[in-house]
N, C-alpha and C. Protein backbone atom coordinates (compact mmCIF):
# COMPACT_ATOMS: atom_id res chain seq x y z
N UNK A 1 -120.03 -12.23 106.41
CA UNK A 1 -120.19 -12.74 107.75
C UNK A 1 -119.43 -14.06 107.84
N UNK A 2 -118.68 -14.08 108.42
CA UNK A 2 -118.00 -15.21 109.36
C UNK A 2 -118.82 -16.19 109.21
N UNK A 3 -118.51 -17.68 109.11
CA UNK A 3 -119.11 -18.87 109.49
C UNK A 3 -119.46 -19.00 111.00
N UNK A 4 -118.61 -18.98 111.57
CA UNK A 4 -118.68 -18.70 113.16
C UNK A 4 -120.20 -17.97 113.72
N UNK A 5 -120.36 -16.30 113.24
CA UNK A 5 -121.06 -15.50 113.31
C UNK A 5 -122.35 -16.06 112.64
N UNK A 6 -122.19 -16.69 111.28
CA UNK A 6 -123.33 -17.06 110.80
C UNK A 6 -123.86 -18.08 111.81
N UNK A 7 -123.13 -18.98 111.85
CA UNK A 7 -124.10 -20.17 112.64
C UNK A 7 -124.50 -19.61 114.29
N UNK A 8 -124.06 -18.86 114.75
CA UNK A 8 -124.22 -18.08 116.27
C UNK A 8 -125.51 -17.48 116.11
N UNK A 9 -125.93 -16.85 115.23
CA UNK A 9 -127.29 -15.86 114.75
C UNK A 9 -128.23 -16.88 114.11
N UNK A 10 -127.99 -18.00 113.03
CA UNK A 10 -129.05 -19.30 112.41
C UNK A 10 -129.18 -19.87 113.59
N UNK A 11 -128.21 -20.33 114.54
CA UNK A 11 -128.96 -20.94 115.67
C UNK A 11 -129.79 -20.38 116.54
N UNK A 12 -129.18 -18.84 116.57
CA UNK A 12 -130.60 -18.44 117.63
C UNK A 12 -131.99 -18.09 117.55
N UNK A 13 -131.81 -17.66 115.89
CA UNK A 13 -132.86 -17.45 115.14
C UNK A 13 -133.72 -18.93 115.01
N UNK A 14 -133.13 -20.32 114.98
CA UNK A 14 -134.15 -21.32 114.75
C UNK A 14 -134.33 -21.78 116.00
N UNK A 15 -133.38 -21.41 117.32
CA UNK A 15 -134.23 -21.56 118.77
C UNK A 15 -135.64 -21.21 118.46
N UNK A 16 -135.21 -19.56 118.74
CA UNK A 16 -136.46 -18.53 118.75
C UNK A 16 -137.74 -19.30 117.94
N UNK A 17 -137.29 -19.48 116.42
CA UNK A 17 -138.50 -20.19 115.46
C UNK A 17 -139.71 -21.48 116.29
N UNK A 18 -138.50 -22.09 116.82
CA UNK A 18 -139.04 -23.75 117.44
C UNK A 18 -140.12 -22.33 118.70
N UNK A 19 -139.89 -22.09 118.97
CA UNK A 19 -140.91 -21.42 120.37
C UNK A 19 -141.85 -20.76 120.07
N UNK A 20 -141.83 -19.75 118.94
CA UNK A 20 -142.93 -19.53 118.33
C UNK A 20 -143.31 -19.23 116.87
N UNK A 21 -143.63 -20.52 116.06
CA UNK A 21 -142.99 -20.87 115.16
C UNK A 21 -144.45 -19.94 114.01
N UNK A 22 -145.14 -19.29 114.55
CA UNK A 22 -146.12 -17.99 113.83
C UNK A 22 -145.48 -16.65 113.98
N UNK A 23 -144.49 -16.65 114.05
CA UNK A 23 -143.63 -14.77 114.76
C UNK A 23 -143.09 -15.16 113.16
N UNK A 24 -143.70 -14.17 112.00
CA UNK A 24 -143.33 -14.12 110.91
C UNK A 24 -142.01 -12.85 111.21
N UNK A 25 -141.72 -12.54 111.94
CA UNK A 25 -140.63 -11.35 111.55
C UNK A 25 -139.40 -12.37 111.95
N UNK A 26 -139.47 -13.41 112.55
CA UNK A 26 -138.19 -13.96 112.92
C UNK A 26 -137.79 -14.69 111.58
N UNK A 27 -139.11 -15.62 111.25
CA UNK A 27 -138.58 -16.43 109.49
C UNK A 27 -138.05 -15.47 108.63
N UNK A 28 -138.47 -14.23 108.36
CA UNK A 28 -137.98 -12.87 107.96
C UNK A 28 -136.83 -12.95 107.69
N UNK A 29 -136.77 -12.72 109.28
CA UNK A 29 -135.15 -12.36 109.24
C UNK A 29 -134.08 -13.70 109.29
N UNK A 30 -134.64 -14.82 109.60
CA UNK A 30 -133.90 -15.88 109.06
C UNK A 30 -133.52 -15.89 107.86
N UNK A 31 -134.60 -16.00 106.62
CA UNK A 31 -134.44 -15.98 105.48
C UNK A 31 -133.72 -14.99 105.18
N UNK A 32 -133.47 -14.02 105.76
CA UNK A 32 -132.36 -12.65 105.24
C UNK A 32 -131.18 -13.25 105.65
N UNK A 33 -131.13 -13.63 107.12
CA UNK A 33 -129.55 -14.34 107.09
C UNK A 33 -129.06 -15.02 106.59
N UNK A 34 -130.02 -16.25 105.80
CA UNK A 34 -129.67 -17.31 105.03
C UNK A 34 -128.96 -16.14 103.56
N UNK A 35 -129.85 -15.55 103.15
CA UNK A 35 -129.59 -14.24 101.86
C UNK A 35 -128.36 -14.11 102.12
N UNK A 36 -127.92 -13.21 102.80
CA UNK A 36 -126.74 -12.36 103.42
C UNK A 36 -125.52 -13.25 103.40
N UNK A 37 -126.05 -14.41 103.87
CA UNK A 37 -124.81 -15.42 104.19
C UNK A 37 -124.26 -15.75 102.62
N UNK A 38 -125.54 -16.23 101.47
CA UNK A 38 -124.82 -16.68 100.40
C UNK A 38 -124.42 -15.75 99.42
N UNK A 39 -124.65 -14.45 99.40
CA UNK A 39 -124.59 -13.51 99.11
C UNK A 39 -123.10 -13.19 98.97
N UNK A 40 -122.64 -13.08 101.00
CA UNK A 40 -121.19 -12.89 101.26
C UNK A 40 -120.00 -13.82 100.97
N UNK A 41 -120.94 -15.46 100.56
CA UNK A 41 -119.75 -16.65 100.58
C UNK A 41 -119.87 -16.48 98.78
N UNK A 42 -120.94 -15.63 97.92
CA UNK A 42 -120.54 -15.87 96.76
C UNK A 42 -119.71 -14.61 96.50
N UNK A 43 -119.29 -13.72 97.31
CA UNK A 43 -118.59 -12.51 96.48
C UNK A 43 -117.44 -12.90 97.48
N UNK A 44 -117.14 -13.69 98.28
CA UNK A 44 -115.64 -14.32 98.99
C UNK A 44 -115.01 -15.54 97.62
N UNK A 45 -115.86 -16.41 97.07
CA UNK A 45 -115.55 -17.11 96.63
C UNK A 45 -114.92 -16.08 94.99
N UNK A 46 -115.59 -15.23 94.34
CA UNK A 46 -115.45 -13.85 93.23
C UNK A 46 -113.89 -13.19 93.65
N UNK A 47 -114.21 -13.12 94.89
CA UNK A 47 -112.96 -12.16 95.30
C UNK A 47 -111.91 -13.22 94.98
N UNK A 48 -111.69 -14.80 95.53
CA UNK A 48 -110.52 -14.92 95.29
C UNK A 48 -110.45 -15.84 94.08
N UNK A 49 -111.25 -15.94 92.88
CA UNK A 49 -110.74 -15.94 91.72
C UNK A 49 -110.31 -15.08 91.05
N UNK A 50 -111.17 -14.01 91.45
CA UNK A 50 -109.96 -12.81 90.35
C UNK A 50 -108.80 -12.48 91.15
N UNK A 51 -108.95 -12.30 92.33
CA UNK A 51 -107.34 -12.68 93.12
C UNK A 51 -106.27 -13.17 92.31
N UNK A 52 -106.96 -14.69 92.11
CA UNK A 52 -105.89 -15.67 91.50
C UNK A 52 -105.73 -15.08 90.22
N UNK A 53 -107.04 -14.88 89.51
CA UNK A 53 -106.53 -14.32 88.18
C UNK A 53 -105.68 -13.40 87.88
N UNK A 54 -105.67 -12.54 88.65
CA UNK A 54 -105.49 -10.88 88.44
C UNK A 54 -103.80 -11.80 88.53
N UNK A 55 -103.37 -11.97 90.00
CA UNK A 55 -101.82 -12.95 90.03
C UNK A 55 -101.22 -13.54 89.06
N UNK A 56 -102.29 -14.45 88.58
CA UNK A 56 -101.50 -14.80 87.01
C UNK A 56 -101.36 -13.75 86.02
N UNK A 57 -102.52 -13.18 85.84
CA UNK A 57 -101.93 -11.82 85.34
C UNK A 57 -100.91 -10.92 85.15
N UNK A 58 -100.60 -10.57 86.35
CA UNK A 58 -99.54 -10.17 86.91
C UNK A 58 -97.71 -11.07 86.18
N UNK A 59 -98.06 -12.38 86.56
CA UNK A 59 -96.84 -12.94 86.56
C UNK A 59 -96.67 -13.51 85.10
N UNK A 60 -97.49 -13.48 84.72
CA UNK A 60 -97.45 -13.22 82.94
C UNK A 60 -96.76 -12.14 82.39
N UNK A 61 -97.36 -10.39 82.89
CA UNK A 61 -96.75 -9.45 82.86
C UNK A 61 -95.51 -9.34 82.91
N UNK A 62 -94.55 -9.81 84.48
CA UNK A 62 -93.36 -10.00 84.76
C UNK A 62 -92.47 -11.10 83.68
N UNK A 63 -93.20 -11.69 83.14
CA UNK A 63 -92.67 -13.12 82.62
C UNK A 63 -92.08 -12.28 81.10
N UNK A 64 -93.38 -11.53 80.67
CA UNK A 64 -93.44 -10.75 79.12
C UNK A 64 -91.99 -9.84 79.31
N UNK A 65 -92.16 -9.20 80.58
CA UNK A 65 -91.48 -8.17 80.85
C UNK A 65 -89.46 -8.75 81.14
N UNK A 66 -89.67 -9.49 81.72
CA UNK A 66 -88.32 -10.03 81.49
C UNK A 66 -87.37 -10.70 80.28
N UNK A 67 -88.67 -11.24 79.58
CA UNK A 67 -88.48 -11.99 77.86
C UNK A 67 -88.49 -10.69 76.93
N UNK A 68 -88.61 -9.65 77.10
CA UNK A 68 -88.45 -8.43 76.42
C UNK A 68 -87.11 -7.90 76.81
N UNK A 69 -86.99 -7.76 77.93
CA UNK A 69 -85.37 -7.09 78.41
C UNK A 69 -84.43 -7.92 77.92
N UNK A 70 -84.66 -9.21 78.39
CA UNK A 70 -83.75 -10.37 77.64
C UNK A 70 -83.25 -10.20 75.86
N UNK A 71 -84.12 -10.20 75.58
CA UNK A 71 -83.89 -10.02 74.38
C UNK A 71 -83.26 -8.28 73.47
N UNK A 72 -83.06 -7.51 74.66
CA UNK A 72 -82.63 -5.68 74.26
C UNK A 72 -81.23 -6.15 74.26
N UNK A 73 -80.93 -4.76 73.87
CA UNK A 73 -79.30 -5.13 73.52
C UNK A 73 -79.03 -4.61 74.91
N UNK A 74 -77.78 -5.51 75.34
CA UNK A 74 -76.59 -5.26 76.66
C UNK A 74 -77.12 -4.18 77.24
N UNK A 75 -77.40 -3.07 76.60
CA UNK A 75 -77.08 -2.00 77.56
C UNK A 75 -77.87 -1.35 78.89
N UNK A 76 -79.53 -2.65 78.32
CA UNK A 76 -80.12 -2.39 79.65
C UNK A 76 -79.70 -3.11 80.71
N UNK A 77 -79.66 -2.24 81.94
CA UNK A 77 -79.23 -2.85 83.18
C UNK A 77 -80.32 -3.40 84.13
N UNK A 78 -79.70 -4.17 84.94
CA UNK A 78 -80.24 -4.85 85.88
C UNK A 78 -81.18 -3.93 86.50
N UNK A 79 -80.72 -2.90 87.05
CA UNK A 79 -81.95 -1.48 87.55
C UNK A 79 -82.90 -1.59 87.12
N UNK A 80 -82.96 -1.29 85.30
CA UNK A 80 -84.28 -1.26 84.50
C UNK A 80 -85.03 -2.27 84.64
N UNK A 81 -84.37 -3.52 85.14
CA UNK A 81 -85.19 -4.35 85.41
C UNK A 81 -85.95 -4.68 86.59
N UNK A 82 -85.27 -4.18 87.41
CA UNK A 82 -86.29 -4.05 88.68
C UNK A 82 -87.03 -2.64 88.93
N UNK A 83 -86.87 -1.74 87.92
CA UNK A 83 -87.83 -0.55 87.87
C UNK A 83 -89.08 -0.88 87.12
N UNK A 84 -88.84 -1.91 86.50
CA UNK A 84 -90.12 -2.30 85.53
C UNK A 84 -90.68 -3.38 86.18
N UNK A 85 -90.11 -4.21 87.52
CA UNK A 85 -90.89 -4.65 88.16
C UNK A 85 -91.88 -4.38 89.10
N UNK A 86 -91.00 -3.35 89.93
CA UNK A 86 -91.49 -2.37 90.79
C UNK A 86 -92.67 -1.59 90.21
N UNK A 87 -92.80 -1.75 88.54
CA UNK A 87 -93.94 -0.67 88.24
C UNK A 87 -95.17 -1.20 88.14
N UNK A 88 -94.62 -2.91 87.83
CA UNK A 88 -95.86 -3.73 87.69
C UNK A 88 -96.50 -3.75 88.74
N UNK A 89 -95.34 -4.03 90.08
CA UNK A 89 -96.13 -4.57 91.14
C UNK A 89 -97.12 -3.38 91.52
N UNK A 90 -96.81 -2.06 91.51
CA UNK A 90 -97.61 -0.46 91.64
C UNK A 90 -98.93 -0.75 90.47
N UNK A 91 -98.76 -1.20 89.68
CA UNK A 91 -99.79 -1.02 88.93
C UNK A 91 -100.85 -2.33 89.69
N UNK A 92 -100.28 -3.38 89.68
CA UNK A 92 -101.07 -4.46 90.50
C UNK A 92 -102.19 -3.80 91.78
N UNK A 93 -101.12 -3.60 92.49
CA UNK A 93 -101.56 -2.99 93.88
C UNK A 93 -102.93 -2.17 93.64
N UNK A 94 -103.09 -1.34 92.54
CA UNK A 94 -103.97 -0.16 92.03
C UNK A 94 -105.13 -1.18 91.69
N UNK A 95 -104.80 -1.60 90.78
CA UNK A 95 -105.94 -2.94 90.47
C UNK A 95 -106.51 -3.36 91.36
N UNK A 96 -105.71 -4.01 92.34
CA UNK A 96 -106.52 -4.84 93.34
C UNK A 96 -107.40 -3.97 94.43
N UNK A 97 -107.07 -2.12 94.48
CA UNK A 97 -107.49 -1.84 95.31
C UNK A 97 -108.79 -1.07 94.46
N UNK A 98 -109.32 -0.92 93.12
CA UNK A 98 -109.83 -0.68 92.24
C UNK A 98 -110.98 -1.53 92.18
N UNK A 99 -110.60 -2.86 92.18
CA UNK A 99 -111.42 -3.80 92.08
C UNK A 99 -112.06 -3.98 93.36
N UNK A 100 -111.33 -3.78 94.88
CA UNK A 100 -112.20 -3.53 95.84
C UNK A 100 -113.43 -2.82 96.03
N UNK A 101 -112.76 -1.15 95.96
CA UNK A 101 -113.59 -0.36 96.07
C UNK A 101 -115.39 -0.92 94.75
N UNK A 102 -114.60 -1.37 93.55
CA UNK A 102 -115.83 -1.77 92.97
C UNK A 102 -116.71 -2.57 93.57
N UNK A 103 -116.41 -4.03 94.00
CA UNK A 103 -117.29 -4.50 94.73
C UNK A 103 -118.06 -4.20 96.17
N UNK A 104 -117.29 -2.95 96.83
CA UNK A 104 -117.83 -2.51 97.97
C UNK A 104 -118.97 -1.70 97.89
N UNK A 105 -119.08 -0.99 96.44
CA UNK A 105 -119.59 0.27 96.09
C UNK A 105 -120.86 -1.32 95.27
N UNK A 106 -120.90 -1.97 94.62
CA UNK A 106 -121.67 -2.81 93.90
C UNK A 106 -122.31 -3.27 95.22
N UNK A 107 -122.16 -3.45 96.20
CA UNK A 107 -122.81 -4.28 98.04
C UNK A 107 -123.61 -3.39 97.71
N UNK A 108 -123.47 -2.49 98.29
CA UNK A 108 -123.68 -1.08 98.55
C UNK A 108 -125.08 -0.56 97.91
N UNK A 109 -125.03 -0.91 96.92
CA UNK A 109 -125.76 -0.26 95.76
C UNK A 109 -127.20 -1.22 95.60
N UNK A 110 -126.84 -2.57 95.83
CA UNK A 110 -127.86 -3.66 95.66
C UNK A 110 -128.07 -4.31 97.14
N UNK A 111 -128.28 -3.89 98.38
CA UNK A 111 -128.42 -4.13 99.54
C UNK A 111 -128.96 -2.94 100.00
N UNK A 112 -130.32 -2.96 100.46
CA UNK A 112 -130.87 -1.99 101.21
C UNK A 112 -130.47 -2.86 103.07
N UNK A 113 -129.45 -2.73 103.54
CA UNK A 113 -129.79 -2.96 104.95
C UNK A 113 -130.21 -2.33 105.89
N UNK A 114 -130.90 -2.86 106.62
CA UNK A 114 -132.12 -2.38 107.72
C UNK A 114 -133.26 -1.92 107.12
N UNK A 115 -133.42 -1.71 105.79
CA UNK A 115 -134.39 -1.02 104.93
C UNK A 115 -135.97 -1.56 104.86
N UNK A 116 -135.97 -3.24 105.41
CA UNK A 116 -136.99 -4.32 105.29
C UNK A 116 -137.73 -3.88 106.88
């Protein structure tokens, strides 16, 4: 959830609270938004360290991968070298969309929503 969205729903939810501050289903569901919110800012903050990681990763790969060609005899060409980049970046791409589906399917799995 959006910061925007979050604070649009905590504010109306602690209107509502101030008016009738015994309506246990509203603290409820406050306390779920508060949940939800740190929930989503700790698997935003997950997502883009392994982002970054996975990137360095990556450009380590390319780095290995060029210090290896460098060092073959003459006869590999420039091609091979951008076929072996092109394979990294395919293999990257797979990763990152691997690692999505994992954390979507991990939400998923440990969130009963609407279930309360």
């Amino acid at each position: 959830m959006r910061t925007e969205e979050f604070n649009k729903c905590r504010e109306f939810l602690e209107g509502q609270i101030m008016r009738t501050p015994d309506n246990k289903e509203l603290i409820a569901a406050y306390q779920k938004l508060l949940e939800l919110k740190s929930i989503y800012d700790t698997e935003i903050h997950i997502s883009m360290l392994d982002k970054k990681a996975r990137r360095m990763e990556f450009q380590q790969q390319v780095q290995t991968s060029v210090s290896a060609t460098e060092n073959h005899e003459e006869g590999i060409s420039t091609k091979d070298d951008v076929q072996n980049y092109n394979q990294l970046q395919l293999n990257q791409n797979n990763l990152m969309a691997n690692q999505k589906n994992w954390y979507n399917y991990q939400r998923i799995q440990h969130h009963h929503f609407g279930d309360n």
